[in-house]
Each structure stands twice: as C-alpha cells, then as structure tokens.
Protein backbone atom coordinates (compact mmCIF):
# COMPACT_ATOMS: atom_id res chain seq x y z
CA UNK A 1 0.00 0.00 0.00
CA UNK A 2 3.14 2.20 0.67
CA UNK A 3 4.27 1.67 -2.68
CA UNK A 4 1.04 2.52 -4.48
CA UNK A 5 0.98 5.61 -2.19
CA UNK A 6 4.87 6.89 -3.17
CA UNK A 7 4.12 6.11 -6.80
CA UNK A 8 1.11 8.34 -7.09
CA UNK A 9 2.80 11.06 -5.52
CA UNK A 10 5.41 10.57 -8.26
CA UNK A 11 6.01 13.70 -10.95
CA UNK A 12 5.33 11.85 -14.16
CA UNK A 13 7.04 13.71 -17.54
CA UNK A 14 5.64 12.25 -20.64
CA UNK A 15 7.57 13.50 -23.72
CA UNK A 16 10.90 15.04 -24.88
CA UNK A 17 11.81 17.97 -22.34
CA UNK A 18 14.92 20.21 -23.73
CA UNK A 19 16.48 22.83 -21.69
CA UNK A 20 17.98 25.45 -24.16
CA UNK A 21 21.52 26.17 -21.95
CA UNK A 22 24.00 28.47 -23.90
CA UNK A 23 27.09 26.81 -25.63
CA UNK A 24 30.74 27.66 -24.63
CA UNK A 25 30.96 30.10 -28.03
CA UNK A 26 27.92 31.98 -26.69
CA UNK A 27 29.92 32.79 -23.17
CA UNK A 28 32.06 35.87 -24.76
CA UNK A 29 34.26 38.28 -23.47
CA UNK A 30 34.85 40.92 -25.80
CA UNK A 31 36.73 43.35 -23.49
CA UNK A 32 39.09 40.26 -23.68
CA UNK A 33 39.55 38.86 -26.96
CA UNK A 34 39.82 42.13 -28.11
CA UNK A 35 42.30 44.14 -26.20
CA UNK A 36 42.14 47.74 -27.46
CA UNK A 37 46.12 48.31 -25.90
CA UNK A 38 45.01 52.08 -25.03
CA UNK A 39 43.36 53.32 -28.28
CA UNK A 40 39.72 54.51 -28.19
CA UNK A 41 37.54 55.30 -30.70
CA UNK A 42 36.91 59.14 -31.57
CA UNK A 43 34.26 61.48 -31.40
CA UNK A 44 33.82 61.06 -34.94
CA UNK A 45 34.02 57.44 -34.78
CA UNK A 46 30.95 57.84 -32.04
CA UNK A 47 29.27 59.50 -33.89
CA UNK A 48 29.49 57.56 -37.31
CA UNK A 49 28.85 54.56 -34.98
CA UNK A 50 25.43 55.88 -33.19
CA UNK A 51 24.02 57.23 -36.69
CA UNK A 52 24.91 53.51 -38.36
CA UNK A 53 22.69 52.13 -35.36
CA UNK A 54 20.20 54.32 -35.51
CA UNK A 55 19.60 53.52 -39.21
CA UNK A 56 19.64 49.80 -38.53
CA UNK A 57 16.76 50.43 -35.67
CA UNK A 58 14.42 47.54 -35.68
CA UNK A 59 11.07 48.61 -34.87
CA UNK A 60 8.65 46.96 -32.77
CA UNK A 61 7.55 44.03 -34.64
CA UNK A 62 5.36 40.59 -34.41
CA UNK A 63 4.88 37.81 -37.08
CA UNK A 64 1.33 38.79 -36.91
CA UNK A 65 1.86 42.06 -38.51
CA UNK A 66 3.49 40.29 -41.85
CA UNK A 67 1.16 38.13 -44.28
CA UNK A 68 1.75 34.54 -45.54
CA UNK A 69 3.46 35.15 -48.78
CA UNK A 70 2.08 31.79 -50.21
CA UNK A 71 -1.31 32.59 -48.99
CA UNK A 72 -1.11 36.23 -50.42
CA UNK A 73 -0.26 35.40 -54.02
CA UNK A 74 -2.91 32.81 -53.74
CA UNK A 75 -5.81 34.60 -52.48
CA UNK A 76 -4.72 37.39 -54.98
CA UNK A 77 -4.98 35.02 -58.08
CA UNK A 78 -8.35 33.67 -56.73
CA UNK A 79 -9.76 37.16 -56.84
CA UNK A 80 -7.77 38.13 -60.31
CA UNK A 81 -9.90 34.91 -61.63
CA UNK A 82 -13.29 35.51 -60.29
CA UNK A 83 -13.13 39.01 -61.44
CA UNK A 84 -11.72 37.84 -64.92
CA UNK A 85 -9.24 40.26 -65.16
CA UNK A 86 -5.36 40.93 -66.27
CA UNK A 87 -2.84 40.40 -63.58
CA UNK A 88 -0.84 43.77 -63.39
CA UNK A 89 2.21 45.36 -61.49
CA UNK A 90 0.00 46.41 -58.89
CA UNK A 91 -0.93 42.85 -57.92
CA UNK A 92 2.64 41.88 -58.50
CA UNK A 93 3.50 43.85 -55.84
CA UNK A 94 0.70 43.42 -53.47
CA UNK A 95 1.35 39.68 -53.82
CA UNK A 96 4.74 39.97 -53.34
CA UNK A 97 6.81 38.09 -50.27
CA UNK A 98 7.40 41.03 -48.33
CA UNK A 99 9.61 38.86 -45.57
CA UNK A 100 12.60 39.49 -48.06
CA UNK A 101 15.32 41.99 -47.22
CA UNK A 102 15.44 44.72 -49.20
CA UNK A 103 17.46 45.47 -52.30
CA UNK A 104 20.91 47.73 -52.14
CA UNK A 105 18.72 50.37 -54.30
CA UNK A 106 16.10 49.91 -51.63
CA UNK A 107 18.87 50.53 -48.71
CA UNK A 108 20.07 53.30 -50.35
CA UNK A 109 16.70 55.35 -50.91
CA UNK A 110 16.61 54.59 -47.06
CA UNK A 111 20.04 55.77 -45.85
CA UNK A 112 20.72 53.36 -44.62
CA UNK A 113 23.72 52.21 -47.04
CA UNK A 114 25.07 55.65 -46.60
CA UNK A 115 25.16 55.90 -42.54
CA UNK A 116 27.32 52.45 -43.06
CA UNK A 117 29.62 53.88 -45.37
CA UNK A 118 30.15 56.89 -43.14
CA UNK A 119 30.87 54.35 -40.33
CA UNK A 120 33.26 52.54 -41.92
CA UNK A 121 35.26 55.71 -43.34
CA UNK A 122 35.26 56.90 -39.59
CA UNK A 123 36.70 53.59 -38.52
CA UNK A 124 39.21 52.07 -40.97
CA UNK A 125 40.03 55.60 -43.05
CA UNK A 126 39.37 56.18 -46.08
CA UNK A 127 41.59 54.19 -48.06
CA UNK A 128 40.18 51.25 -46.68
CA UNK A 129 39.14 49.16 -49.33
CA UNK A 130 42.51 49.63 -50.74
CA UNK A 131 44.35 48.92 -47.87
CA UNK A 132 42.28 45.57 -47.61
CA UNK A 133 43.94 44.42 -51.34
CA UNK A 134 47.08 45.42 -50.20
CA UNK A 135 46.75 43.25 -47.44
CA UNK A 136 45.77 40.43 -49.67
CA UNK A 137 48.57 40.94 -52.47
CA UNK A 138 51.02 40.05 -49.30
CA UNK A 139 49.81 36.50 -48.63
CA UNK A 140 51.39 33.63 -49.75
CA UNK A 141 51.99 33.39 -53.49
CA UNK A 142 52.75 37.39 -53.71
CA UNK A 143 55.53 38.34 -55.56
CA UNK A 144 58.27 40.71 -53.81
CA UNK A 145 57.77 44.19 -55.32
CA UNK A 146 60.10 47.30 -54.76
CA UNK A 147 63.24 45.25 -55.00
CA UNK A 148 65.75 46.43 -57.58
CA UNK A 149 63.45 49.54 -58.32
CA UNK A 150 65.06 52.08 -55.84
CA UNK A 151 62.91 51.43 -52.59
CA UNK A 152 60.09 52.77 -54.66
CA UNK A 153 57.28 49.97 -54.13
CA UNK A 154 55.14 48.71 -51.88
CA UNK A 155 57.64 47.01 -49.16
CA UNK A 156 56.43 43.95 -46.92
CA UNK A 157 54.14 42.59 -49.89
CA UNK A 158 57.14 39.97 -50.59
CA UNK A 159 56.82 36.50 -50.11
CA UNK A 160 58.78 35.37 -46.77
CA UNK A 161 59.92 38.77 -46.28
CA UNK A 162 60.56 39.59 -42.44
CA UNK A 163 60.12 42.50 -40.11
CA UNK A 164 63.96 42.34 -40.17
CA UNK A 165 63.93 43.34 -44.07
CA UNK A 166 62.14 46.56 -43.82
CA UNK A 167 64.02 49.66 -41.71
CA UNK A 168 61.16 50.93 -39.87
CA UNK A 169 63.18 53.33 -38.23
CA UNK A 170 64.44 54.95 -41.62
CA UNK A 171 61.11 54.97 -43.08
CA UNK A 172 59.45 56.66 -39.76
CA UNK A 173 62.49 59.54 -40.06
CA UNK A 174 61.66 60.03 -43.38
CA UNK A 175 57.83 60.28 -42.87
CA UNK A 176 57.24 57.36 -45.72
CA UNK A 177 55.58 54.55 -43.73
CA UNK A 178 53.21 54.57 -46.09
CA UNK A 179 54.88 52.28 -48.67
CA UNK A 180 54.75 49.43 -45.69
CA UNK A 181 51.75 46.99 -46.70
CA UNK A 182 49.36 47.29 -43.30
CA UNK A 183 50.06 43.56 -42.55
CA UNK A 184 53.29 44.38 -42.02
CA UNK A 185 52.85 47.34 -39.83
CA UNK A 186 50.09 45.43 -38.00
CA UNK A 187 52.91 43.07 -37.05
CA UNK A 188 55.49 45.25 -36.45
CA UNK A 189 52.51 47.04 -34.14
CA UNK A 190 52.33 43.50 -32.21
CA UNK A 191 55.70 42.59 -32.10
CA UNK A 192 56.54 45.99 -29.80
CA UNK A 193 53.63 45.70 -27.53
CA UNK A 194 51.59 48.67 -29.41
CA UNK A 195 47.62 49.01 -30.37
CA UNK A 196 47.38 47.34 -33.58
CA UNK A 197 43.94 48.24 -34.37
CA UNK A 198 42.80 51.69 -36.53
CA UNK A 199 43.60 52.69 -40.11
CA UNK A 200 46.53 52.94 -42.11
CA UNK A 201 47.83 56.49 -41.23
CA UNK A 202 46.88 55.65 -37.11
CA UNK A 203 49.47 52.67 -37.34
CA UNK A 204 51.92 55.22 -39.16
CA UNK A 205 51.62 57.82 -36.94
CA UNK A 206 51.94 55.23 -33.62
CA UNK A 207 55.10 52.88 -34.78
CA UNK A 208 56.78 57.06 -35.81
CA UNK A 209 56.29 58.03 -32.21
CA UNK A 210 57.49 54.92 -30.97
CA UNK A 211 60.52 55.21 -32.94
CA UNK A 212 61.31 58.49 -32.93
CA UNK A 213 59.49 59.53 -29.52
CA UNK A 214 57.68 62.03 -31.25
C-alpha cells in the first residue's frame, strides 16, 4: 500500500523535455579577446557609430503584422480569376513576399547604405578598401615588389619577407611609412607591444612616435 501511495505522488514527464543552456561560443568576453592596448575610438568614430545604429533600428515588430506570402499570391490570383481580369504590377507587388530583405537600391533610398559607409570611413580611413587588397597581395603566393626599383614599391608585400627586411626606423624619419603593406605594420605594431587596431595612417603615426618619440 506504501508503494502505491509513493508512486502516485510521483512527478510523471511524458515527452521530450529540452532545456535550451547556452554553448561555450555563446559565453564571450569581448573586453578580452579584443584588447584595445590604449586606443579609443573618436568622437567622430561615435558618432558615425550611433548614426549607423540608428539607421539599422528595428522597430517593434510581431509575425502577426506580416502576411503569408504563399497565402497572399494565392488569395490574390483567386480574386484576379473571379473578377476575370489581367494580372498587373500592382498585384505583382501586393502579392509579393514582403519577408525578403530589401534590395541595395532599396537601402540606399533609405540611408541606410550611406550611414554604413560613413561608419566605416570613420573607422578604418578612407583608403580602406585599398588597404584591404594590399593586405591580400602580401599572402602567400605574392611576388616581392620594390626590389631592384630604388625602394620605390610597396615594401612587406614579398613573399617570406621579415620585419627584419624593412628599416622601420628609416622609413618613420623620413615620414614614408606609407609604402609598408598594413600587414606588415600590424605586425610590427604587435611585435613591440603597441595598439594594432585603426587605419593605415593611425598605425603610421603610432610605430613614428614609438621610434622616434615624437
């Protein structure tokens, strides 16, 4: 009798229970991973920054609010037949799947695509984008430029060339960092314990007053 009486006070789960914990990727620490070594991003950075977010606001939304696509187009081809009439751009558009992201034009006519531009010019400079190919032209397989043609080229772009190749220290004196490829003033950044983050001229201007104390 006991036993009937423990078993009926028993918590009986029928089914497949899952308790959603968080895997070890989700548990990030961004202040560590990404040590800023000092350098802080600008008023004009901030300000980029807050604009881009501001143009990427989500507003409140529900599911509710958006219609089946599927159903849409169907109930709008029903109507187009029992009204025996042409299907036109209007309906097109009415029965279109309006879950989609929009279009680049569509971003643009927002703003949006030019907040993120802004952004990005306030972050990485400019001459990002060029910066970036650079970058790429000195991994594996790049052919060594500037050597034999006077100092002229782009230096650090060569394959298996070394810190020890390039004279920082006569390129920061003579204000022409510049021709260094960014990987390599990245890791010249890393190798002296500086901020290797920011664009092009910022690394310039950093490994110069490290060098020259200026």
């Amino acid at each position: 009798a006991d036993d009937d009486d423990d078993d009926a006070d028993d918590l009986k789960i029928v089914g497949l229970h899952v308790v959603e914990l968080p895997y070890l990727d989700d548990l990030r620490h961004p202040e560590r991973a990404h040590a800023t070594g000092g350098v802080v991003a600008g008023p004009d950075a901030i300000a980029a920054a807050e604009a881009a977010i501001e143009a990427n606001r989500v507003d409140e939304y529900s599911p509710l609010d958006v219609p089946n696509p599927s159903l849409s187009r169907h109930y709008r081809a029903l109507e187009i037949q029992a009204l025996d009439r042409a299907w036109t751009e209007s309906d097109e558009l009415e029965a279109g799947d309006v879950t989609k992201p929009p279009d680049a034009a569509s971003l643009e006519k927002m703003g949006i695509k030019e907040k993120m531009i802004a952004f990005k010019a306030a972050v990485y400079g400019t001459k990002h984008d060029a910066e970036a190919l650079e970058d790429a032209a000195a991994g594996p397989g790049a052919k060594r430029s500037g050597a034999g043609a006077g100092g002229a080229g782009k230096l650090g772009s060569g394959l298996g060339q070394t810190l020890a190749d390039i004279d920082f220290r006569e390129l920061a004196a003579a204000n022409d960092l510049e021709r260094v490829t960014v990987a390599k003033l990245k890791e010249f950044c890393a190798a002296n314990g500086l901020a290797v983050g920011g664009a092009k001229a910022a690394l310039c201007e950093r490994i110069k007053g490290h060098l020259l104390g200026s």
